[in-house]
PDB file of N, CA and C in Angstrom:
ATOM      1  N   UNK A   1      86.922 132.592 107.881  1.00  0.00           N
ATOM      2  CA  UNK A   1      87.697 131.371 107.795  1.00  0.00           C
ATOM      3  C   UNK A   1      86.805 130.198 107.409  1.00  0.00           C
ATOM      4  N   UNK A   2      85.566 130.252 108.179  1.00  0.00           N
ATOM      5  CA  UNK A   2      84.607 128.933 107.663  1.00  0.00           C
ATOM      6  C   UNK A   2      84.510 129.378 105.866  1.00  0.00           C
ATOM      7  N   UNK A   3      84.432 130.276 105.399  1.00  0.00           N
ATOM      8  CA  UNK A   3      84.077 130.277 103.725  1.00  0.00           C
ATOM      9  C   UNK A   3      85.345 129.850 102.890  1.00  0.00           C
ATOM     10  N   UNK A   4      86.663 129.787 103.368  1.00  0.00           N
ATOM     11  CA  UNK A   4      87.924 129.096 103.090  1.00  0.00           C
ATOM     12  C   UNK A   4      87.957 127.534 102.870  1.00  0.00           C
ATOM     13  N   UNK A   5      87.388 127.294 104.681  1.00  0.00           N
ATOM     14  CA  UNK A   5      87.494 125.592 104.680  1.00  0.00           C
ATOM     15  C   UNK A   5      86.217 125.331 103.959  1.00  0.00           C
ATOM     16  N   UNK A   6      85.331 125.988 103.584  1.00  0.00           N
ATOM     17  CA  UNK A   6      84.128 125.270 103.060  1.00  0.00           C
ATOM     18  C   UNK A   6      84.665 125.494 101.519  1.00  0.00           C
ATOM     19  N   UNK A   7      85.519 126.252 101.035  1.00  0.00           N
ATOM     20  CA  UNK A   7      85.494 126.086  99.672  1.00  0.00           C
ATOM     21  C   UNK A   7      87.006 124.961  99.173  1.00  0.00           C
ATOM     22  N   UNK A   8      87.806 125.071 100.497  1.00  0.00           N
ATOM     23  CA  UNK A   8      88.527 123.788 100.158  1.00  0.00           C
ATOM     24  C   UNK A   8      87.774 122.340 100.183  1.00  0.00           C
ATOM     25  N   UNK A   9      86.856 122.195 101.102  1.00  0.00           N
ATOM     26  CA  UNK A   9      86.175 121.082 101.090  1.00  0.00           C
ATOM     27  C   UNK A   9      84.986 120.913  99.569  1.00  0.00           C
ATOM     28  N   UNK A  10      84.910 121.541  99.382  1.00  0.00           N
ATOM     29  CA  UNK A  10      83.890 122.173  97.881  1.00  0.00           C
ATOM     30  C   UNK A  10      84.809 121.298  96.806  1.00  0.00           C
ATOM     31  N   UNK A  11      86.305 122.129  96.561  1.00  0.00           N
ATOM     32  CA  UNK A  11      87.193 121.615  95.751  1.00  0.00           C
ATOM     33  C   UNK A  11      87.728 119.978  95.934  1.00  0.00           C
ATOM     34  N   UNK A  12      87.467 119.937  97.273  1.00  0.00           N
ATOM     35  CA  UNK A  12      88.090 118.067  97.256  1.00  0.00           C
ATOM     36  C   UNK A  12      87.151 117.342  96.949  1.00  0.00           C
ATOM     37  N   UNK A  13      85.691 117.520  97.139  1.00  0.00           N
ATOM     38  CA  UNK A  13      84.747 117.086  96.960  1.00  0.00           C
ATOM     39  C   UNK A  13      84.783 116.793  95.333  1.00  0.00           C
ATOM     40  N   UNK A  14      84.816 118.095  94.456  1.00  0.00           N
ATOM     41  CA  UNK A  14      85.370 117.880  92.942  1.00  0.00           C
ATOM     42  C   UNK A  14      85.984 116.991  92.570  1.00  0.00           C
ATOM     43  N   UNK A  15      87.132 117.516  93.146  1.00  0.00           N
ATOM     44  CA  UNK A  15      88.201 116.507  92.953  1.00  0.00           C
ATOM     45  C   UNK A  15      88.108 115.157  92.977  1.00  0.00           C
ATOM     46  N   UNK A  16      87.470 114.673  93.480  1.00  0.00           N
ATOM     47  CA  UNK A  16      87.263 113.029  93.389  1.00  0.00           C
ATOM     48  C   UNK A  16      85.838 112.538  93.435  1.00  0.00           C
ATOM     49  N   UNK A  17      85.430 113.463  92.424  1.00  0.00           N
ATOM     50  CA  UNK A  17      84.342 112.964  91.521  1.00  0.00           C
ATOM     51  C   UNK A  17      85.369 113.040  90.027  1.00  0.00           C
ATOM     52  N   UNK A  18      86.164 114.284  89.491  1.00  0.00           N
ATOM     53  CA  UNK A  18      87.169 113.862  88.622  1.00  0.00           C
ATOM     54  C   UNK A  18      87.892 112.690  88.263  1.00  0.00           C
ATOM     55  N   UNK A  19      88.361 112.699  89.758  1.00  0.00           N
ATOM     56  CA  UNK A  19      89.467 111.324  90.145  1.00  0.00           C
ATOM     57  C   UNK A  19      89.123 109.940  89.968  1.00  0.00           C
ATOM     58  N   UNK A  20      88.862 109.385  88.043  1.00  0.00           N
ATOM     59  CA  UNK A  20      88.188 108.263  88.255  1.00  0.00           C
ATOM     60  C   UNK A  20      88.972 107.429  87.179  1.00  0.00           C
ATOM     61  N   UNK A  21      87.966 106.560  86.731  1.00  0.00           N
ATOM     62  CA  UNK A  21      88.724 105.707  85.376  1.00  0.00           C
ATOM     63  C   UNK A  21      88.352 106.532  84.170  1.00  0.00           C
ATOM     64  N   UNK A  22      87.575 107.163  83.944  1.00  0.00           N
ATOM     65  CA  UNK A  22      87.064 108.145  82.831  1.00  0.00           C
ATOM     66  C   UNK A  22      88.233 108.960  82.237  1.00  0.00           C
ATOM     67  N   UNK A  23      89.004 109.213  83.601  1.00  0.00           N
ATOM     68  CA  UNK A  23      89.789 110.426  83.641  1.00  0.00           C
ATOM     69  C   UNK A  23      91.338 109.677  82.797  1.00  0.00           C
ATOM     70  N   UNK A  24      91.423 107.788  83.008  1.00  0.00           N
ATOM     71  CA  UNK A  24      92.718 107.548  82.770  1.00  0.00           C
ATOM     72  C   UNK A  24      92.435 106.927  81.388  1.00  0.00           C
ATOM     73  N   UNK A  25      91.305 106.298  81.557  1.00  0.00           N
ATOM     74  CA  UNK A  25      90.445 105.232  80.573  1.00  0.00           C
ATOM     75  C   UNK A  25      90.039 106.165  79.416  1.00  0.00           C
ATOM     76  N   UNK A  26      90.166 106.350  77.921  1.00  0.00           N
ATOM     77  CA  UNK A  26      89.517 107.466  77.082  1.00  0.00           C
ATOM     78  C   UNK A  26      88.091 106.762  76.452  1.00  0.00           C
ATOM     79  N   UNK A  27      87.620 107.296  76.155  1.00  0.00           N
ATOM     80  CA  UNK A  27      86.470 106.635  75.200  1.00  0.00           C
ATOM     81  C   UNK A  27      87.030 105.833  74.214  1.00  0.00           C
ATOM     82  N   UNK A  28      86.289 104.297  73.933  1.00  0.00           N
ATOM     83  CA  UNK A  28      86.852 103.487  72.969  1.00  0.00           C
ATOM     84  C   UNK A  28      86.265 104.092  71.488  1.00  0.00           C
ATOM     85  N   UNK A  29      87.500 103.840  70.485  1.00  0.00           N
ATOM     86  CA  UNK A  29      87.221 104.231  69.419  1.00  0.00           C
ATOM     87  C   UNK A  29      87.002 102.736  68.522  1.00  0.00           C
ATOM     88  N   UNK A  30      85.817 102.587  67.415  1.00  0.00           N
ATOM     89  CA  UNK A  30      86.017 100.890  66.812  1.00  0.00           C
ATOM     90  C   UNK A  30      86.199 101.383  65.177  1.00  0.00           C
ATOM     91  N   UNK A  31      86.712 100.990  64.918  1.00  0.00           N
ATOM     92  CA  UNK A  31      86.908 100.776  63.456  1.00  0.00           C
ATOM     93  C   UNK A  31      87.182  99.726  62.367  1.00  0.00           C
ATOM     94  N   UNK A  32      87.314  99.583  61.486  1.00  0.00           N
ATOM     95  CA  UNK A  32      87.125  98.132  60.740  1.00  0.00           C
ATOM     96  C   UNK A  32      87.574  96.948  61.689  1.00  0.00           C
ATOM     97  N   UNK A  33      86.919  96.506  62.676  1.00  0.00           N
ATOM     98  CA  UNK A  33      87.105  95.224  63.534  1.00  0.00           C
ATOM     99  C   UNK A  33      88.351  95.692  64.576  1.00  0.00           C
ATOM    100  N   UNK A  34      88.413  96.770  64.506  1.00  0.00           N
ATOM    101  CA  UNK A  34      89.381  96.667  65.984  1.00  0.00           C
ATOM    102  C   UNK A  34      88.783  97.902  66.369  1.00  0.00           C
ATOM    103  N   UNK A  35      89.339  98.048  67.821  1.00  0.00           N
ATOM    104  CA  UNK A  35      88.993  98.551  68.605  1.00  0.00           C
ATOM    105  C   UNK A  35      90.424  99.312  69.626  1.00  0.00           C
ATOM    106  N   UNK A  36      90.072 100.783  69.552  1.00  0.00           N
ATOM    107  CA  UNK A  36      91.429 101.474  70.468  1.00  0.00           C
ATOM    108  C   UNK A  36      90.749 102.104  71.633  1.00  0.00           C
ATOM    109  N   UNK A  37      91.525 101.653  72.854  1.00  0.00           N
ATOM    110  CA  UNK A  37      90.728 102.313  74.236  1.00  0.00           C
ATOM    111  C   UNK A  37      92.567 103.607  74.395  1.00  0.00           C
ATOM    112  N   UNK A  38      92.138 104.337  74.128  1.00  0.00           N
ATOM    113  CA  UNK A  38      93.893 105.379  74.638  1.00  0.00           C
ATOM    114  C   UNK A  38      93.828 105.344  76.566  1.00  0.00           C
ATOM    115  N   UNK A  39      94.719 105.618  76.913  1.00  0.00           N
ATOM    116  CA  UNK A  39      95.009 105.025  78.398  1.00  0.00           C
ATOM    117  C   UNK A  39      96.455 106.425  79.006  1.00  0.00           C
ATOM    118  N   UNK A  40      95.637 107.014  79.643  1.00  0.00           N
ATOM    119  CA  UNK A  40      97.026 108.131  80.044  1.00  0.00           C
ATOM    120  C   UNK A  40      96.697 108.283  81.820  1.00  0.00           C
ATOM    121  N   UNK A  41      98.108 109.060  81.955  1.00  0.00           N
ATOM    122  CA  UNK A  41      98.357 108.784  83.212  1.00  0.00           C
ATOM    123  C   UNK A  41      97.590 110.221  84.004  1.00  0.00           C
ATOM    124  N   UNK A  42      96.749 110.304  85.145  1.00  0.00           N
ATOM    125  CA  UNK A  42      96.346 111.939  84.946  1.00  0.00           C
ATOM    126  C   UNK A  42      96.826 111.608  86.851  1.00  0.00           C
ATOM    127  N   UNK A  43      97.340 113.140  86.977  1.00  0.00           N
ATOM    128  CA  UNK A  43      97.626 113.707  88.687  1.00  0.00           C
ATOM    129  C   UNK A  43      96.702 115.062  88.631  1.00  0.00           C
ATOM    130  N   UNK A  44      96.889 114.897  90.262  1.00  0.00           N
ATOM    131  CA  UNK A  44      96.074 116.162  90.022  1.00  0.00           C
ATOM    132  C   UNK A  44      96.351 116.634  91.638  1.00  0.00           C
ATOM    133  N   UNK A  45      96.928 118.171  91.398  1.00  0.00           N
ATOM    134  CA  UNK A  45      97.728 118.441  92.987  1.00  0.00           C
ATOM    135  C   UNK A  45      96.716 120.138  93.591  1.00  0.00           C
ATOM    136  N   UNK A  46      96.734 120.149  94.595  1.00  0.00           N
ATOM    137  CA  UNK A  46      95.896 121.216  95.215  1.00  0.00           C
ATOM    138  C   UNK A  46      96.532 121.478  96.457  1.00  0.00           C
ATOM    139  N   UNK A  47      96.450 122.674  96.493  1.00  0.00           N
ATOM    140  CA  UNK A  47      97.371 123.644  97.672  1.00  0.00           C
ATOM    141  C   UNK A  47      96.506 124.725  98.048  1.00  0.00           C
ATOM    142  N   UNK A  48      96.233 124.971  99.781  1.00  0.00           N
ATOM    143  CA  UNK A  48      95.157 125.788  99.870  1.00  0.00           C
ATOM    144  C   UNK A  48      95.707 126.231 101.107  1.00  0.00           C
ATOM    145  N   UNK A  49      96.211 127.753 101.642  1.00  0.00           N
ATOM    146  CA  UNK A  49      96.789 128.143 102.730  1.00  0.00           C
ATOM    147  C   UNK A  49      95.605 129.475 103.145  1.00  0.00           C
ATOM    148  N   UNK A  50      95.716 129.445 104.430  1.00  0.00           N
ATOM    149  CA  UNK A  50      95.040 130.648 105.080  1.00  0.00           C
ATOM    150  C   UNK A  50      96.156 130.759 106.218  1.00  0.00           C
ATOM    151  N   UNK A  51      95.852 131.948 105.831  1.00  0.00           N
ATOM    152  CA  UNK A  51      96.780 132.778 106.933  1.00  0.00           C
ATOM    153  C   UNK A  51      95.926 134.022 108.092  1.00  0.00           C
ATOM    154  N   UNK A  52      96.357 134.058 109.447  1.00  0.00           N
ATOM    155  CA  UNK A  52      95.513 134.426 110.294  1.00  0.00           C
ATOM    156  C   UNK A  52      95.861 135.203 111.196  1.00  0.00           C
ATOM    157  N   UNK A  53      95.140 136.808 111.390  1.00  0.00           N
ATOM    158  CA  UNK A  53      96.022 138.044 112.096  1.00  0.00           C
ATOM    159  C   UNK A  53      96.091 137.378 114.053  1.00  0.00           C
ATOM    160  N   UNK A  54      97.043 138.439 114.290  1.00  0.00           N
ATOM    161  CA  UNK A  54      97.217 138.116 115.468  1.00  0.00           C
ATOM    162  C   UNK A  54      95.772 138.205 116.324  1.00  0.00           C
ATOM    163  N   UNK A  55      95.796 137.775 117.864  1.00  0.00           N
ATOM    164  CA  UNK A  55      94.293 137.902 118.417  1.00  0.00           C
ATOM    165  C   UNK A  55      94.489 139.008 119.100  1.00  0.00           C
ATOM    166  N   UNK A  56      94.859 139.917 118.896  1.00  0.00           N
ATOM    167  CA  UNK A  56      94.861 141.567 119.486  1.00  0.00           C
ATOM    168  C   UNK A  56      94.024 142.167 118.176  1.00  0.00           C
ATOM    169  N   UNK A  57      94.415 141.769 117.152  1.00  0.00           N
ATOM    170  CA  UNK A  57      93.744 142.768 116.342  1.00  0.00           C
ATOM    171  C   UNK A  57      92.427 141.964 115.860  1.00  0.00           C
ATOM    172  N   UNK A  58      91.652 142.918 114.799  1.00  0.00           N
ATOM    173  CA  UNK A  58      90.000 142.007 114.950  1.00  0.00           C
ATOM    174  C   UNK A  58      90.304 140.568 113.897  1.00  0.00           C
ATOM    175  N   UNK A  59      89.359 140.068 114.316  1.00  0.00           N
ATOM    176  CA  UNK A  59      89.102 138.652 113.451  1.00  0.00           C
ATOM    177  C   UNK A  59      89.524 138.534 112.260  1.00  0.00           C
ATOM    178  N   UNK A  60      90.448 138.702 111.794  1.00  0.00           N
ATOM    179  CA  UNK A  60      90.176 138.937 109.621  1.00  0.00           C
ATOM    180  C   UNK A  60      91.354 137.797 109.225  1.00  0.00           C
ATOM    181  N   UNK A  61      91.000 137.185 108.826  1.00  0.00           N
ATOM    182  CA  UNK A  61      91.820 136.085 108.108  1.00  0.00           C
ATOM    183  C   UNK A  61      91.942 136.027 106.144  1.00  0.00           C
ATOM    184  N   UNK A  62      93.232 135.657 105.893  1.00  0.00           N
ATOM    185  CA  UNK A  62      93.126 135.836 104.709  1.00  0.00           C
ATOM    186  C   UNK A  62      93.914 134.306 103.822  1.00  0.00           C
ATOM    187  N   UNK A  63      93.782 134.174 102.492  1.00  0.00           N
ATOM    188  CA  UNK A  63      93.953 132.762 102.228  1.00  0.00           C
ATOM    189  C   UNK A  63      94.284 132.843 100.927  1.00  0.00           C
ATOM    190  N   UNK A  64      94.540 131.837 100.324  1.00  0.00           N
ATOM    191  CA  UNK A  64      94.939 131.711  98.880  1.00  0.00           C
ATOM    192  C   UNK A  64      94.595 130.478  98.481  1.00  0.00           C
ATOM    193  N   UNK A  65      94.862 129.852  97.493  1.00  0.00           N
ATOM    194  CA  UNK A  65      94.395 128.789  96.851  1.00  0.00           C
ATOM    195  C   UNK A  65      95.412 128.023  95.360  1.00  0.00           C
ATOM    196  N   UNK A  66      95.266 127.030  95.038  1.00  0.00           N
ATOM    197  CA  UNK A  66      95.544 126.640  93.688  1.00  0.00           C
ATOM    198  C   UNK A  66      95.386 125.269  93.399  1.00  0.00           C
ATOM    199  N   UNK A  67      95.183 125.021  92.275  1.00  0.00           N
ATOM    200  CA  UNK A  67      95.393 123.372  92.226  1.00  0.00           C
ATOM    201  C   UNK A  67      95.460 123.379  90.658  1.00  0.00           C
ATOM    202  N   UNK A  68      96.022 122.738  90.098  1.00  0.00           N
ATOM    203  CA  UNK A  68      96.297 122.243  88.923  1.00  0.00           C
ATOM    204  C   UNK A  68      96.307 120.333  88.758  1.00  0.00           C
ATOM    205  N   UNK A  69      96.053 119.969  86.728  1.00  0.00           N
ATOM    206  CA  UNK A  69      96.170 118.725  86.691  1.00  0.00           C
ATOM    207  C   UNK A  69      97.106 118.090  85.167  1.00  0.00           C
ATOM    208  N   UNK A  70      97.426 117.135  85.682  1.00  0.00           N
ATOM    209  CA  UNK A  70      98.339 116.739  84.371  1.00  0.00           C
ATOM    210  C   UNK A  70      97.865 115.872  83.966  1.00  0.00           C
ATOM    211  N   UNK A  71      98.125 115.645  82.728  1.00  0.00           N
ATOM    212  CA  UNK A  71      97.571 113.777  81.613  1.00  0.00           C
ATOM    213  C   UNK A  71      98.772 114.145  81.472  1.00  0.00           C
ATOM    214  N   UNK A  72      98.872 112.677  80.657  1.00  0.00           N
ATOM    215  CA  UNK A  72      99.919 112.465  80.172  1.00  0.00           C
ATOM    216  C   UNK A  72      99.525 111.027  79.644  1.00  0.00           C
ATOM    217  N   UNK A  73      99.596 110.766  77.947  1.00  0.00           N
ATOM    218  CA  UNK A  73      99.341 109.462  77.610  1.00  0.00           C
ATOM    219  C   UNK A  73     100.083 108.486  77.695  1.00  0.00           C
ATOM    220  N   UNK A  74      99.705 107.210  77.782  1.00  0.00           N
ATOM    221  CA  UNK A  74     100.771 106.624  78.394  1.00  0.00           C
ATOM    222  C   UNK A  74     100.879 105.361  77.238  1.00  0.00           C
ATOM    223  N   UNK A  75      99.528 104.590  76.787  1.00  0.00           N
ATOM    224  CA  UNK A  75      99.569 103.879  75.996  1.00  0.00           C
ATOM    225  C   UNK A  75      98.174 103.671  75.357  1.00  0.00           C
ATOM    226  N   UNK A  76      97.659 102.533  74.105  1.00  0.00           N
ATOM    227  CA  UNK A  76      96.744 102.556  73.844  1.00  0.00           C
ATOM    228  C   UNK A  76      96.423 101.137  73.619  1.00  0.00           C
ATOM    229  N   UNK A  77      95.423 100.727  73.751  1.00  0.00           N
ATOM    230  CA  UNK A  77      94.754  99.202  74.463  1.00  0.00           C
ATOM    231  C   UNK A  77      94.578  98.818  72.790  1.00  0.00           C
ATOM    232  N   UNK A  78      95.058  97.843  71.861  1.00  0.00           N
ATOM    233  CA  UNK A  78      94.210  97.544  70.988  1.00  0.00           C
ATOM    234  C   UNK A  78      93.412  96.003  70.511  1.00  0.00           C
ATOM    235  N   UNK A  79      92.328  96.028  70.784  1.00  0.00           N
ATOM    236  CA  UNK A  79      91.296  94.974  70.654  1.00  0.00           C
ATOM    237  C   UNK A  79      90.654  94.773  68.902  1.00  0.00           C
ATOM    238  N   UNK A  80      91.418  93.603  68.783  1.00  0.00           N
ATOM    239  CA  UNK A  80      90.569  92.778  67.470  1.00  0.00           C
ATOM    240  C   UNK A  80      90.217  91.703  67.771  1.00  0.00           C
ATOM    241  N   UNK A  81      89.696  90.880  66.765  1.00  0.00           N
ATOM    242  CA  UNK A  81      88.730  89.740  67.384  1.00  0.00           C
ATOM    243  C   UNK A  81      90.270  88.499  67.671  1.00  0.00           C
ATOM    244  N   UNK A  82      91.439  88.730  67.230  1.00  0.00           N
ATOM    245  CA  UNK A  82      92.361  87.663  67.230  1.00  0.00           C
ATOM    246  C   UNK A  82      92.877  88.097  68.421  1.00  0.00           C
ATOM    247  N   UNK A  83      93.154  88.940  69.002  1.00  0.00           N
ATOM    248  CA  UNK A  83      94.191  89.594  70.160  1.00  0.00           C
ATOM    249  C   UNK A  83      93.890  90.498  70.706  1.00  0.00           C
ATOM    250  N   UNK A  84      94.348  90.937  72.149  1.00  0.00           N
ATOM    251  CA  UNK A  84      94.416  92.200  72.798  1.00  0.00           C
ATOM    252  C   UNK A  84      95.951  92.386  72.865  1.00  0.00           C
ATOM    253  N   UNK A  85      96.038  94.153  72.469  1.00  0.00           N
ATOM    254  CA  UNK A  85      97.732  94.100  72.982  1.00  0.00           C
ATOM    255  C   UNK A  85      97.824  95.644  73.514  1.00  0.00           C
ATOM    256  N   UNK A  86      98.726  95.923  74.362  1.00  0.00           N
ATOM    257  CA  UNK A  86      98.802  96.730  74.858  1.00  0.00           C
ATOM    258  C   UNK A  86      99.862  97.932  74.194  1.00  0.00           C
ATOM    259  N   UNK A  87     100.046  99.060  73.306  1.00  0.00           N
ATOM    260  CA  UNK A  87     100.978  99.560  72.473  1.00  0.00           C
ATOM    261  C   UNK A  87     101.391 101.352  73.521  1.00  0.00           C
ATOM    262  N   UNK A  88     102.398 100.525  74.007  1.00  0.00           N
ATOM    263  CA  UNK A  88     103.009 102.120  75.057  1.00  0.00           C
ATOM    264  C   UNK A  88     103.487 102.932  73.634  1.00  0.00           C
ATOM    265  N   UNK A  89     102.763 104.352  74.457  1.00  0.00           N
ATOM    266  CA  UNK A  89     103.265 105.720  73.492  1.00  0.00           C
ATOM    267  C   UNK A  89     104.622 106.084  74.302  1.00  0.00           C
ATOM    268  N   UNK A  90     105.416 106.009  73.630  1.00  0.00           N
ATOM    269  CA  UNK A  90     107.021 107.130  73.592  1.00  0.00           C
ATOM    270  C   UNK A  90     106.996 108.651  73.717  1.00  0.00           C
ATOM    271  N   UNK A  91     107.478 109.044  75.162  1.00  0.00           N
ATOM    272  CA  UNK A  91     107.713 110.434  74.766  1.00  0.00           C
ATOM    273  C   UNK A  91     108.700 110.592  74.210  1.00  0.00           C
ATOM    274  N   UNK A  92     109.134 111.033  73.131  1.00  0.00           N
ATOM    275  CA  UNK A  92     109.962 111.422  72.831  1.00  0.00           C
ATOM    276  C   UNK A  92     111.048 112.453  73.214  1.00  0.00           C
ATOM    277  N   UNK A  93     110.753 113.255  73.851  1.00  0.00           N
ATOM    278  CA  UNK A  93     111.045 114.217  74.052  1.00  0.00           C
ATOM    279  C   UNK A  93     111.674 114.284  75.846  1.00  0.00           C
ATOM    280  N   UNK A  94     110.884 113.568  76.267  1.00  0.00           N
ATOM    281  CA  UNK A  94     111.678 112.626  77.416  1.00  0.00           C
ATOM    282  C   UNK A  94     113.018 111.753  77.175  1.00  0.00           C
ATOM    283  N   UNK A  95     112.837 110.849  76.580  1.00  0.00           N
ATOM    284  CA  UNK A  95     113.488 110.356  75.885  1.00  0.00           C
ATOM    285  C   UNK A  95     114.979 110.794  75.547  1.00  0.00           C
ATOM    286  N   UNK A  96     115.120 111.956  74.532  1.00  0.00           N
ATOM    287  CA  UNK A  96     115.847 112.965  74.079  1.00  0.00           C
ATOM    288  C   UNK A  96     116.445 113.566  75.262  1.00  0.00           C
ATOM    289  N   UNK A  97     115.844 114.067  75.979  1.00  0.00           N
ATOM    290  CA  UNK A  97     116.444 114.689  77.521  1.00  0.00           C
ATOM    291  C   UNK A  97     117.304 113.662  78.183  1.00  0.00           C
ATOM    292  N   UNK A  98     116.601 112.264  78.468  1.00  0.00           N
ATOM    293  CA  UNK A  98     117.552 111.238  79.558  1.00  0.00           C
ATOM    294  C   UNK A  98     118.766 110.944  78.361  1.00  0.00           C
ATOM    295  N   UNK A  99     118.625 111.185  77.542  1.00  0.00           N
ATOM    296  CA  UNK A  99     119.969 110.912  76.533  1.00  0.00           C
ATOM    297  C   UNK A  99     121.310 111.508  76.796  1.00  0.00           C
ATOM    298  N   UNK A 100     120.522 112.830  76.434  1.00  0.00           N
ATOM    299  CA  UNK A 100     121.531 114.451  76.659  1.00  0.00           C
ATOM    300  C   UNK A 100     121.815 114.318  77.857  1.00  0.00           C
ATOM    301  N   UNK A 101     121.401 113.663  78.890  1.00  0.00           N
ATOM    302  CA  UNK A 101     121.637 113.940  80.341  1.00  0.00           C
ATOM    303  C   UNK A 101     122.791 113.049  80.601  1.00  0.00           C
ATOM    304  N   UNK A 102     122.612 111.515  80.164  1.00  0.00           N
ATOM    305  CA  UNK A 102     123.790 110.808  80.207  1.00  0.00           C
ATOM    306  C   UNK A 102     124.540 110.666  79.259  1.00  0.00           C
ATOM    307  N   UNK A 103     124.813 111.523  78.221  1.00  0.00           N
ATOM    308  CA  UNK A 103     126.207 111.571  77.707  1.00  0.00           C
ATOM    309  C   UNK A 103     126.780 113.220  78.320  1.00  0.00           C
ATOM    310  N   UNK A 104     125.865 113.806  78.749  1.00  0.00           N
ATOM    311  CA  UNK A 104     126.533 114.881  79.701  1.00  0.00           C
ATOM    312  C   UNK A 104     127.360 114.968  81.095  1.00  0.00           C
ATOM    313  N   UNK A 105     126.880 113.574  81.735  1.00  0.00           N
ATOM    314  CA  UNK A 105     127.505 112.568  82.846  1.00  0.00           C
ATOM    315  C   UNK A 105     128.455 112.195  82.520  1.00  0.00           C
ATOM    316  N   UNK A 106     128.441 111.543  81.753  1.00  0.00           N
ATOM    317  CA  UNK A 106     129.708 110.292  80.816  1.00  0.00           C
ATOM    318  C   UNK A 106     130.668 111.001  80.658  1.00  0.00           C
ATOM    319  N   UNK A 107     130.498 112.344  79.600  1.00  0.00           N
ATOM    320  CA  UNK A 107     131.588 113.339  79.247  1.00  0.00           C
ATOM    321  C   UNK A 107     131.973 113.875  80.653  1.00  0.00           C
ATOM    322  N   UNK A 108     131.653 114.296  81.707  1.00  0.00           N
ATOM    323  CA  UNK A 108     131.901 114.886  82.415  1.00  0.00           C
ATOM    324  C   UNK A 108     132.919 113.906  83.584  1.00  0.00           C
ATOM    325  N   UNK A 109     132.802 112.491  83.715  1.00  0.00           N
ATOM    326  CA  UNK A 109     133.298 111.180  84.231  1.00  0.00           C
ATOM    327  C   UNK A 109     134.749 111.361  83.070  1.00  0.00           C
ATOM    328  N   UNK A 110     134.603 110.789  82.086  1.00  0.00           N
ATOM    329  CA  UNK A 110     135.366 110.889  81.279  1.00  0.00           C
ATOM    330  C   UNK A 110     136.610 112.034  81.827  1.00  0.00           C
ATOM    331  N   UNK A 111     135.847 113.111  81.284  1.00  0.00           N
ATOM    332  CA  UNK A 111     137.234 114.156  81.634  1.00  0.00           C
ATOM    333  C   UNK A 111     137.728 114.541  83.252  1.00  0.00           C
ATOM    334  N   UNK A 112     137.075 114.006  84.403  1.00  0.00           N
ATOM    335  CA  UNK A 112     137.645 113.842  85.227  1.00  0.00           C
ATOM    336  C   UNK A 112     138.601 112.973  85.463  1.00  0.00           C
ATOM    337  N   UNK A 113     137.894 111.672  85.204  1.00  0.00           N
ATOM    338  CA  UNK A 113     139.400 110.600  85.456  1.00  0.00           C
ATOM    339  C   UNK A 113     140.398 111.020  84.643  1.00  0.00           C
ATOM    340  N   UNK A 114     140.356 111.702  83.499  1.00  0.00           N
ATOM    341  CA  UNK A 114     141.850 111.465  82.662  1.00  0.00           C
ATOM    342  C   UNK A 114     142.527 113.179  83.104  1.00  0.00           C
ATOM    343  N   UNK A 115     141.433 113.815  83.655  1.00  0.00           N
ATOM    344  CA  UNK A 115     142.911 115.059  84.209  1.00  0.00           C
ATOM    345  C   UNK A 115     143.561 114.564  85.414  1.00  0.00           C
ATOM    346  N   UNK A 116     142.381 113.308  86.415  1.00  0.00           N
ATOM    347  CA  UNK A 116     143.554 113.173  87.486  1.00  0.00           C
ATOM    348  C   UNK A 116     144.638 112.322  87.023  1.00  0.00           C
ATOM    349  N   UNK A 117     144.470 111.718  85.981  1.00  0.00           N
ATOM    350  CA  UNK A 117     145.433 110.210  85.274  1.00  0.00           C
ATOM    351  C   UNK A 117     146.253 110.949  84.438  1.00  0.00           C
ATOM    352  N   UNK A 118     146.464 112.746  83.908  1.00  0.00           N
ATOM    353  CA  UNK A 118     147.364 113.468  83.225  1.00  0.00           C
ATOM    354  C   UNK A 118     148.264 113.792  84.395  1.00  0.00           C
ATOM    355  N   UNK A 119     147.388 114.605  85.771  1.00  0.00           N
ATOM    356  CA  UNK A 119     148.059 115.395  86.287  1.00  0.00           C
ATOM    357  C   UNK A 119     148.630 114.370  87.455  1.00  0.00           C
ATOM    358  N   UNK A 120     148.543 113.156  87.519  1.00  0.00           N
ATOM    359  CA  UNK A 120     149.555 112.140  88.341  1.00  0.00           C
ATOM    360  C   UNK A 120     150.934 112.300  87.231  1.00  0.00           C
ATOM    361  N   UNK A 121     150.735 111.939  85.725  1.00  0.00           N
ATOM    362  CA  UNK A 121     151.805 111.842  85.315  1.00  0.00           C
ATOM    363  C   UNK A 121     152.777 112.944  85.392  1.00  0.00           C
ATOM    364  N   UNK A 122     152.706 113.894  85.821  1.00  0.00           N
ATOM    365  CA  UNK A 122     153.594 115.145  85.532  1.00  0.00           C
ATOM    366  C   UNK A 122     154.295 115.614  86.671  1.00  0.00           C
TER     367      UNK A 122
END
């Protein structure tokens, strides 16, 4: 069991040496007088279970592990000598989904009120 908690503590330890501005902040790129810093959003989730035999039988414990991390860009910083401005990236594809989602609502509102507003009339 101590080689479990020592390798979860191993991994958190990682973990937030990862967990910084490097990680959200990208390397600035310069080009003819301007300048792009890209800027994304990063998580990062970890799950670590041990599980442990009864105390009748001998000592043996057993465990599992995982952790995974996401980016996700979010926008990109751009610096010239006249202005700073901040230019959010579009998912698109997000986007496209919350669309489909509320005209799938709407339609579905829609044809409720008018079967109860048919089936009053009849």
């Amino acid at each position: 069991m101590e080689t479990e908690i020592q390798r979860l503590l191993d991994s958190l330890t990682d973990l937030r040496r990862k967990a910084n501005a490097n990680a959200v902040f990208g390397k600035p790129v310069a080009s003819e007088g301007c300048t792009i810093i890209p800027v994304a959003e990063v998580s990062y989730a970890f799950e670590m279970g041990i599980e442990e035999e009864g105390a009748e039988e001998a000592a043996e414990s057993g465990g599992g592990g995982s952790g995974g991390m996401n980016v996700r860009p979010l926008a990109v910083v751009e610096v010239t000598p006249e202005s700073t401005s901040v230019r959010p990236i579009i998912d698109e594809q997000r986007l496209a989904l919350a669309g489909a989602l509320l005209a799938g609502w709407t339609v579905f509102w829609v044809a409720w009120a008018l079967s109860k507003i048919l089936s009053k009339q009849e």
